[in-house]
C-alpha atoms as a PDB file:
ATOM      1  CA  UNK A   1       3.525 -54.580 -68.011  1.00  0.00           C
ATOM      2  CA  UNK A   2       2.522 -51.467 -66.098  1.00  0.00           C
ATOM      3  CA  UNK A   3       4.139 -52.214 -62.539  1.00  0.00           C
ATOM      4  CA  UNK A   4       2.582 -48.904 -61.197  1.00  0.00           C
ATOM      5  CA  UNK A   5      -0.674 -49.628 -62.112  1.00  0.00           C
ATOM      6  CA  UNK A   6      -0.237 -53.022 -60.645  1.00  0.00           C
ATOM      7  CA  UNK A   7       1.447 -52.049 -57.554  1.00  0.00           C
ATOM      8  CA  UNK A   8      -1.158 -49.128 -56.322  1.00  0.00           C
ATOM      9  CA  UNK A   9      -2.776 -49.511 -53.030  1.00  0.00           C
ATOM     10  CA  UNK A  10      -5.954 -51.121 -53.159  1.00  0.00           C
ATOM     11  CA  UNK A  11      -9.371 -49.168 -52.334  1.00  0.00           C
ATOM     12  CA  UNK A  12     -10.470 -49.259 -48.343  1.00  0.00           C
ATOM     13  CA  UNK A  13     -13.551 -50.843 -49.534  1.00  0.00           C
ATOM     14  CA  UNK A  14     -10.906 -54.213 -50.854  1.00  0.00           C
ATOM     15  CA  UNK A  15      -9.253 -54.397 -47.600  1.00  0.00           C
ATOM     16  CA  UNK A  16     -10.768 -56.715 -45.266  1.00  0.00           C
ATOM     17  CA  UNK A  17      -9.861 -58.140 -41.878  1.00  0.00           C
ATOM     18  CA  UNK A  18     -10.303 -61.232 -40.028  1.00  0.00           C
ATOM     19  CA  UNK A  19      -9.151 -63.045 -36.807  1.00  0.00           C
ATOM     20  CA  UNK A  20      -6.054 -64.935 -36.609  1.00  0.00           C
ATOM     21  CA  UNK A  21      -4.047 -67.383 -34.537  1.00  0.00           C
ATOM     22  CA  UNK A  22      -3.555 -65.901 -30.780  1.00  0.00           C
ATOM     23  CA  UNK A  23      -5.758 -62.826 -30.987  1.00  0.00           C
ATOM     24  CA  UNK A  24      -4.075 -61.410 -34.112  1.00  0.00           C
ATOM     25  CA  UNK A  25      -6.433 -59.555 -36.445  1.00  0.00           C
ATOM     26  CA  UNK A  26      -5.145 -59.212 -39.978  1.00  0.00           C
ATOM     27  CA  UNK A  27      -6.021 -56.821 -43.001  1.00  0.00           C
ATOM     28  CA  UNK A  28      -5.713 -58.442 -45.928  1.00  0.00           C
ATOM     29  CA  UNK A  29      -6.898 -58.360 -49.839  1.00  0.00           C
ATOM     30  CA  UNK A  30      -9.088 -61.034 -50.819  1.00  0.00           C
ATOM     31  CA  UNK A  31      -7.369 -63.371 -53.375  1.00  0.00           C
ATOM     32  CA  UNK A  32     -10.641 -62.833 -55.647  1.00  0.00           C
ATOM     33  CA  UNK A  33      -9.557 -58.987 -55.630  1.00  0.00           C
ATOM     34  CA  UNK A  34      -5.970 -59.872 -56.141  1.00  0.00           C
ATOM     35  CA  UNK A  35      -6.375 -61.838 -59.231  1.00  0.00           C
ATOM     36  CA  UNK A  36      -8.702 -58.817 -60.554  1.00  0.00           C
ATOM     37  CA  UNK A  37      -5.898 -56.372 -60.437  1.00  0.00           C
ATOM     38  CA  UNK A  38      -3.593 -59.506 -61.708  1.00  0.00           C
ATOM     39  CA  UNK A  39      -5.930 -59.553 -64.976  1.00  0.00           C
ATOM     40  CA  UNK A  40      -6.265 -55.662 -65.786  1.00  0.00           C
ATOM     41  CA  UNK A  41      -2.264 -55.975 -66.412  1.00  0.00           C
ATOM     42  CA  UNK A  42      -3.195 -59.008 -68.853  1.00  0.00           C
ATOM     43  CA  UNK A  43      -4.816 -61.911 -67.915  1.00  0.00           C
ATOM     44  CA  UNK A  44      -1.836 -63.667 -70.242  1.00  0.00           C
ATOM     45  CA  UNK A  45       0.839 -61.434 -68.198  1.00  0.00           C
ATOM     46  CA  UNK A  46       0.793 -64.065 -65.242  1.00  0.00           C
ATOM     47  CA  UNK A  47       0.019 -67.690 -64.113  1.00  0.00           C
ATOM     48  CA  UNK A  48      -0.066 -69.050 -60.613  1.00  0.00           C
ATOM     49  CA  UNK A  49       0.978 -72.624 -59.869  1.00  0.00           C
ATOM     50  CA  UNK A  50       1.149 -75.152 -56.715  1.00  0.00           C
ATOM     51  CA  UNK A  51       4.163 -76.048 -56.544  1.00  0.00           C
ATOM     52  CA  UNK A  52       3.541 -78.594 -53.306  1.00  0.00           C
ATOM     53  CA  UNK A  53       0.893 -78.752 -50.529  1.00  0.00           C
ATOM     54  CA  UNK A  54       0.753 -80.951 -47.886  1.00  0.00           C
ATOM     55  CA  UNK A  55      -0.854 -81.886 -44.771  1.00  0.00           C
ATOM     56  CA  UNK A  56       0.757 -81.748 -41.784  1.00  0.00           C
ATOM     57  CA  UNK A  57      -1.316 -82.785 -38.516  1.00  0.00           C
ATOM     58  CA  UNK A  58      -3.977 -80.231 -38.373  1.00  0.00           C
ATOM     59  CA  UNK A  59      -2.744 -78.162 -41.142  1.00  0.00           C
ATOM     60  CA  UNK A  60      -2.855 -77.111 -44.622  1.00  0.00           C
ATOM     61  CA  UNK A  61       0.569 -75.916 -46.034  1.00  0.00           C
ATOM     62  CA  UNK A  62       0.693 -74.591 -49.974  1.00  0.00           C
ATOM     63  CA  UNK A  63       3.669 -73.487 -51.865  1.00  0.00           C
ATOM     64  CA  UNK A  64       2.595 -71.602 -54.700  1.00  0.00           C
ATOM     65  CA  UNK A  65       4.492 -70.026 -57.455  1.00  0.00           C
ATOM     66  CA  UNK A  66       3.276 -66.731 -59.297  1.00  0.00           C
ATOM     67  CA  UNK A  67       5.370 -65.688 -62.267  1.00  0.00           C
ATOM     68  CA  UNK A  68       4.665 -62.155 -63.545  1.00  0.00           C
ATOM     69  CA  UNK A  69       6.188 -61.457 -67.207  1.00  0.00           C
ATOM     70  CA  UNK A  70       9.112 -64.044 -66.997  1.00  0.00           C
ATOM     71  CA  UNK A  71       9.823 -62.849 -63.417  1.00  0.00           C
ATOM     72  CA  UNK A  72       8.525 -65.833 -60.464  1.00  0.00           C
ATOM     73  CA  UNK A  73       8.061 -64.809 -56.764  1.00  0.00           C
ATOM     74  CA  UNK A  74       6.958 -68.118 -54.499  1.00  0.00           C
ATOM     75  CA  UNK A  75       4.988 -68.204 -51.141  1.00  0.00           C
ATOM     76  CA  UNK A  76       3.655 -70.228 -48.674  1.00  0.00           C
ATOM     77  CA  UNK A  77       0.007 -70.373 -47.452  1.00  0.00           C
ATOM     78  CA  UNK A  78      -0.925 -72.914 -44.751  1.00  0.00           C
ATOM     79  CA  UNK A  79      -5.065 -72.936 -42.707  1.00  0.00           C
ATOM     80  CA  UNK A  80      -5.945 -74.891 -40.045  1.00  0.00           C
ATOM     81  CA  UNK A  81      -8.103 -77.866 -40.639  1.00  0.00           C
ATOM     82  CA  UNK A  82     -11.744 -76.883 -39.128  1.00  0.00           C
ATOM     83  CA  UNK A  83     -14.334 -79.430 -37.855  1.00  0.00           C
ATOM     84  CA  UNK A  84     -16.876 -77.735 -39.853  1.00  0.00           C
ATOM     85  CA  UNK A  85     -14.606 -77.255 -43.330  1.00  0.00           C
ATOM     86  CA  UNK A  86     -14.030 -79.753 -46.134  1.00  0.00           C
ATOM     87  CA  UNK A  87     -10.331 -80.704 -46.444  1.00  0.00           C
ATOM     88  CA  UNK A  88     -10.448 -79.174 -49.939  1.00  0.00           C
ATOM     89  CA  UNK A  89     -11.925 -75.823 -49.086  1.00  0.00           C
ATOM     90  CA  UNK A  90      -8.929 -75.696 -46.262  1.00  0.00           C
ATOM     91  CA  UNK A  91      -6.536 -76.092 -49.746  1.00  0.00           C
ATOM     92  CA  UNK A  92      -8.212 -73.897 -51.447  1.00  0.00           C
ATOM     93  CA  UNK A  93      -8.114 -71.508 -48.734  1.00  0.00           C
ATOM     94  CA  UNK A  94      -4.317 -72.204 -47.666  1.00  0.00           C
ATOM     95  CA  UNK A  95      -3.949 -71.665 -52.046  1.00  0.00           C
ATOM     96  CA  UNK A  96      -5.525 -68.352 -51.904  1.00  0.00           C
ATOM     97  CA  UNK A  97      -3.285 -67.250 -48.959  1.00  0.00           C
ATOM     98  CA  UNK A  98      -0.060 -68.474 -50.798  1.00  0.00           C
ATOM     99  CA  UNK A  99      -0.989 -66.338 -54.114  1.00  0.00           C
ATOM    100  CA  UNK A 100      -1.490 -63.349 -51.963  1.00  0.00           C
ATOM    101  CA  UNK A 101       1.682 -63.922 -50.108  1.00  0.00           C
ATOM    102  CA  UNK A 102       3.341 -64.140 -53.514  1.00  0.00           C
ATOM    103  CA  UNK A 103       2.060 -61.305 -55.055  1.00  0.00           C
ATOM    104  CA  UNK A 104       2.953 -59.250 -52.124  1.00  0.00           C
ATOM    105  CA  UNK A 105       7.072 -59.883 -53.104  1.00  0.00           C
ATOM    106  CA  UNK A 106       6.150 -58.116 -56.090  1.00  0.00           C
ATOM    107  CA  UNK A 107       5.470 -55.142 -54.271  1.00  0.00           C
ATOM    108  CA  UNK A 108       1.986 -55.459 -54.576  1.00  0.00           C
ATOM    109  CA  UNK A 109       0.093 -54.221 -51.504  1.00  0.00           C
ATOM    110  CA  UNK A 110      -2.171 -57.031 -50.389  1.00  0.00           C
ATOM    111  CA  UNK A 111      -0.251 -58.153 -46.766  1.00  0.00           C
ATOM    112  CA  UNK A 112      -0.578 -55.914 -43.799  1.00  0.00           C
ATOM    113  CA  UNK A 113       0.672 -55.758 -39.870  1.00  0.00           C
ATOM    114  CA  UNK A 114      -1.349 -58.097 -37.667  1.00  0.00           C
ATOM    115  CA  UNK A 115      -2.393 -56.720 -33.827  1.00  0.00           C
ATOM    116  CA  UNK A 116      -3.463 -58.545 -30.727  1.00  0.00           C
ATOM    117  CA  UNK A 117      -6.889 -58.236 -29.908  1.00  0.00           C
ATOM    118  CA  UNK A 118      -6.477 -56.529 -26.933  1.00  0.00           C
ATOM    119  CA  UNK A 119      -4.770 -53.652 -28.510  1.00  0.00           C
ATOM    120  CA  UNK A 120      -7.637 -53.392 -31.302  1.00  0.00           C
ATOM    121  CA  UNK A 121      -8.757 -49.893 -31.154  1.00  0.00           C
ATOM    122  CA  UNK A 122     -10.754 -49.829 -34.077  1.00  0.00           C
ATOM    123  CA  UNK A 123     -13.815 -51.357 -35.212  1.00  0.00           C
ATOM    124  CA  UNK A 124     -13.687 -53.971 -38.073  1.00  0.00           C
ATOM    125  CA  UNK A 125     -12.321 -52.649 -41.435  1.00  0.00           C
ATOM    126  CA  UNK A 126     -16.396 -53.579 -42.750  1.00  0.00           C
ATOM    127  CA  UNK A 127     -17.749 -51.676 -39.913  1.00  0.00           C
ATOM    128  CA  UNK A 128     -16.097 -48.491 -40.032  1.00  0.00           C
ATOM    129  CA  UNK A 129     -17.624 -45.607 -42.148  1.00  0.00           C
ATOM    130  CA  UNK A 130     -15.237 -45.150 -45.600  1.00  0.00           C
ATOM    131  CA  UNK A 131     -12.169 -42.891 -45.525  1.00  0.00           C
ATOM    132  CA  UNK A 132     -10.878 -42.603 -49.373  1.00  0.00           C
ATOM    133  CA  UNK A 133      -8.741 -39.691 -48.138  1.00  0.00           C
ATOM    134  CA  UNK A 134      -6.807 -42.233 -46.076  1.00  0.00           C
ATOM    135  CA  UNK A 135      -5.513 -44.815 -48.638  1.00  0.00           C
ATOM    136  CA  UNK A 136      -3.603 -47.771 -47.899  1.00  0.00           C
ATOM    137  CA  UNK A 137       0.189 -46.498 -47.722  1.00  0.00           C
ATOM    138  CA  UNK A 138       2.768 -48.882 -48.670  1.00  0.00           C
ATOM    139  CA  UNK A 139       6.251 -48.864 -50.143  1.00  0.00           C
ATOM    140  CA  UNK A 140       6.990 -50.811 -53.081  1.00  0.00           C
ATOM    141  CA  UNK A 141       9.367 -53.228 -53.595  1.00  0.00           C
ATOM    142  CA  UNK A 142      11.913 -54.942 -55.398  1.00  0.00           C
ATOM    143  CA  UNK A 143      10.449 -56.919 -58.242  1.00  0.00           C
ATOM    144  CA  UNK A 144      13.577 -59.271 -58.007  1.00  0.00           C
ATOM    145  CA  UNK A 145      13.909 -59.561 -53.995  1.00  0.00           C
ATOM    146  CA  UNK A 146      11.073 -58.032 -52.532  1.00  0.00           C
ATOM    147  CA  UNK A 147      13.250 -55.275 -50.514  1.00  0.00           C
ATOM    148  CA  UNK A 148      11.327 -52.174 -49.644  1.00  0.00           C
ATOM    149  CA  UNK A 149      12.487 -48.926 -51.357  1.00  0.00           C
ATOM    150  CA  UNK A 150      12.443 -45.481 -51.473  1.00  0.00           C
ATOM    151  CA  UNK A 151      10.804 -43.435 -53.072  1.00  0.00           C
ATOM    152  CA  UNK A 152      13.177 -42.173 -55.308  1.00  0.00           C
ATOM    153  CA  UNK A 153      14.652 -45.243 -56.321  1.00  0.00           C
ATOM    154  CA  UNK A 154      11.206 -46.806 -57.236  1.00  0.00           C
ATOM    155  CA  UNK A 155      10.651 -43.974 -59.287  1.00  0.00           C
ATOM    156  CA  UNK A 156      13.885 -43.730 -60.738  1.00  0.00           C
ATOM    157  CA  UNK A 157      13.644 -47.411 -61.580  1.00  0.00           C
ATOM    158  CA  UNK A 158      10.450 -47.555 -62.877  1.00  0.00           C
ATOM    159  CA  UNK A 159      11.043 -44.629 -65.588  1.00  0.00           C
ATOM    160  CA  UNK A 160      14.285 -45.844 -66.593  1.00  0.00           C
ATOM    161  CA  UNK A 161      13.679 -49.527 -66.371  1.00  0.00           C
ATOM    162  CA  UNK A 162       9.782 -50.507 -66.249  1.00  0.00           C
ATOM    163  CA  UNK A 163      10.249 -52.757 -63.218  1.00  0.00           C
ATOM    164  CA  UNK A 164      10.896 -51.543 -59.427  1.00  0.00           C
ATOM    165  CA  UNK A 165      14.341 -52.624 -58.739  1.00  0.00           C
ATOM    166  CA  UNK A 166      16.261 -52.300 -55.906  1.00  0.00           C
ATOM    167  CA  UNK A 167      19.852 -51.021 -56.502  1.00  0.00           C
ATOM    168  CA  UNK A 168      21.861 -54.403 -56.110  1.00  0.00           C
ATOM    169  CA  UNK A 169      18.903 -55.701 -59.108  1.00  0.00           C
ATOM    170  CA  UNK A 170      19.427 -52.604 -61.416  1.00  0.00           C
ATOM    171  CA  UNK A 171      23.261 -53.150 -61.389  1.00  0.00           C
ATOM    172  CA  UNK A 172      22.572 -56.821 -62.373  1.00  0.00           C
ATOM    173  CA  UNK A 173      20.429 -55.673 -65.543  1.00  0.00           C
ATOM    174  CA  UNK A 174      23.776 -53.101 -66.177  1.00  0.00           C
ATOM    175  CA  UNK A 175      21.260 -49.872 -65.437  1.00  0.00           C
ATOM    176  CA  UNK A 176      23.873 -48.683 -63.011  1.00  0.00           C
END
């Protein structure tokens, strides 16, 4: 498994953005996106489960489970129930979010910061002119734990061990 290749930022034209709860606007990678990257590492490198869903009042809650070569990160996805949305698209939607969530402890850059909407000072990411020479910055993290690190320990880890671990991890495996 090549966790670089899996863990580079995505292209600005991937990122999108939507509206959230309270004003929040969030950038995020579209599952369909996600699972692309997911597959170029070997579609038989990874599997995503549901683990449990459930629906609670006007809400759609998913635990999902990805497992990456032997190594399982699990996140939650939930979506509000909409008059004019199937129950089933709200799962599928709440799904999506949980598989992104997951493959973002992996160090995978597919989650990003949230702002209110009256402190949006840019347009839309899909109506703003392309800027490749401003990718998406994000430190990796731990495989294991999902703890950001540095710079040199990612690298360190990653030529030494093949996996981004974070120090307390590497000891574990007896690297350090």
């Amino acid at each position: 498994m090549n966790w670089e290749q899996l863990c580079r930022p995505f292209s600005q034209s991937e990122i999108k953005q939507r509206k959230g709860r309270k004003g929040m606007y969030f950038n995020y990678v579209p599952s369909d996106s996600l699972v692309i990257r997911l597959n170029e590492c070997g579609p038989d490198k990874w599997q995503f489960i549901i683990k449990e869903s459930k629906e609670i009042r006007d809400e759609i809650i998913v635990l999902g489970s990805l497992t990456i070569c032997e190594i399982t990160k699990e996140g939650y996805g939930s979506t509000l129930i909409e008059e004019n949305k199937g129950v089933g698209d709200c799962f599928k939607s709440a799904s999506a979010l949980a598989l992104v969530k997951s493959a973002s402890l992996f160090g995978i850059p597919c989650i990003f910061h949230a702002k209110p909407q009256n402190q949006q000072e840019q347009p839309r990411q899909e109506e703003r002119e392309p800027s490749p020479q401003l990718p998406v910055q994000t430190k990796p993290g731990c495989a294991e734990c999902g703890i950001e690190l540095t710079e040199k320990i990612y690298n360190w880890s990653m030529k030494n061990l093949g996996a981004a671990l974070c120090l307390r991890h590497q000891r574990n495996r007896g690297a350090i």
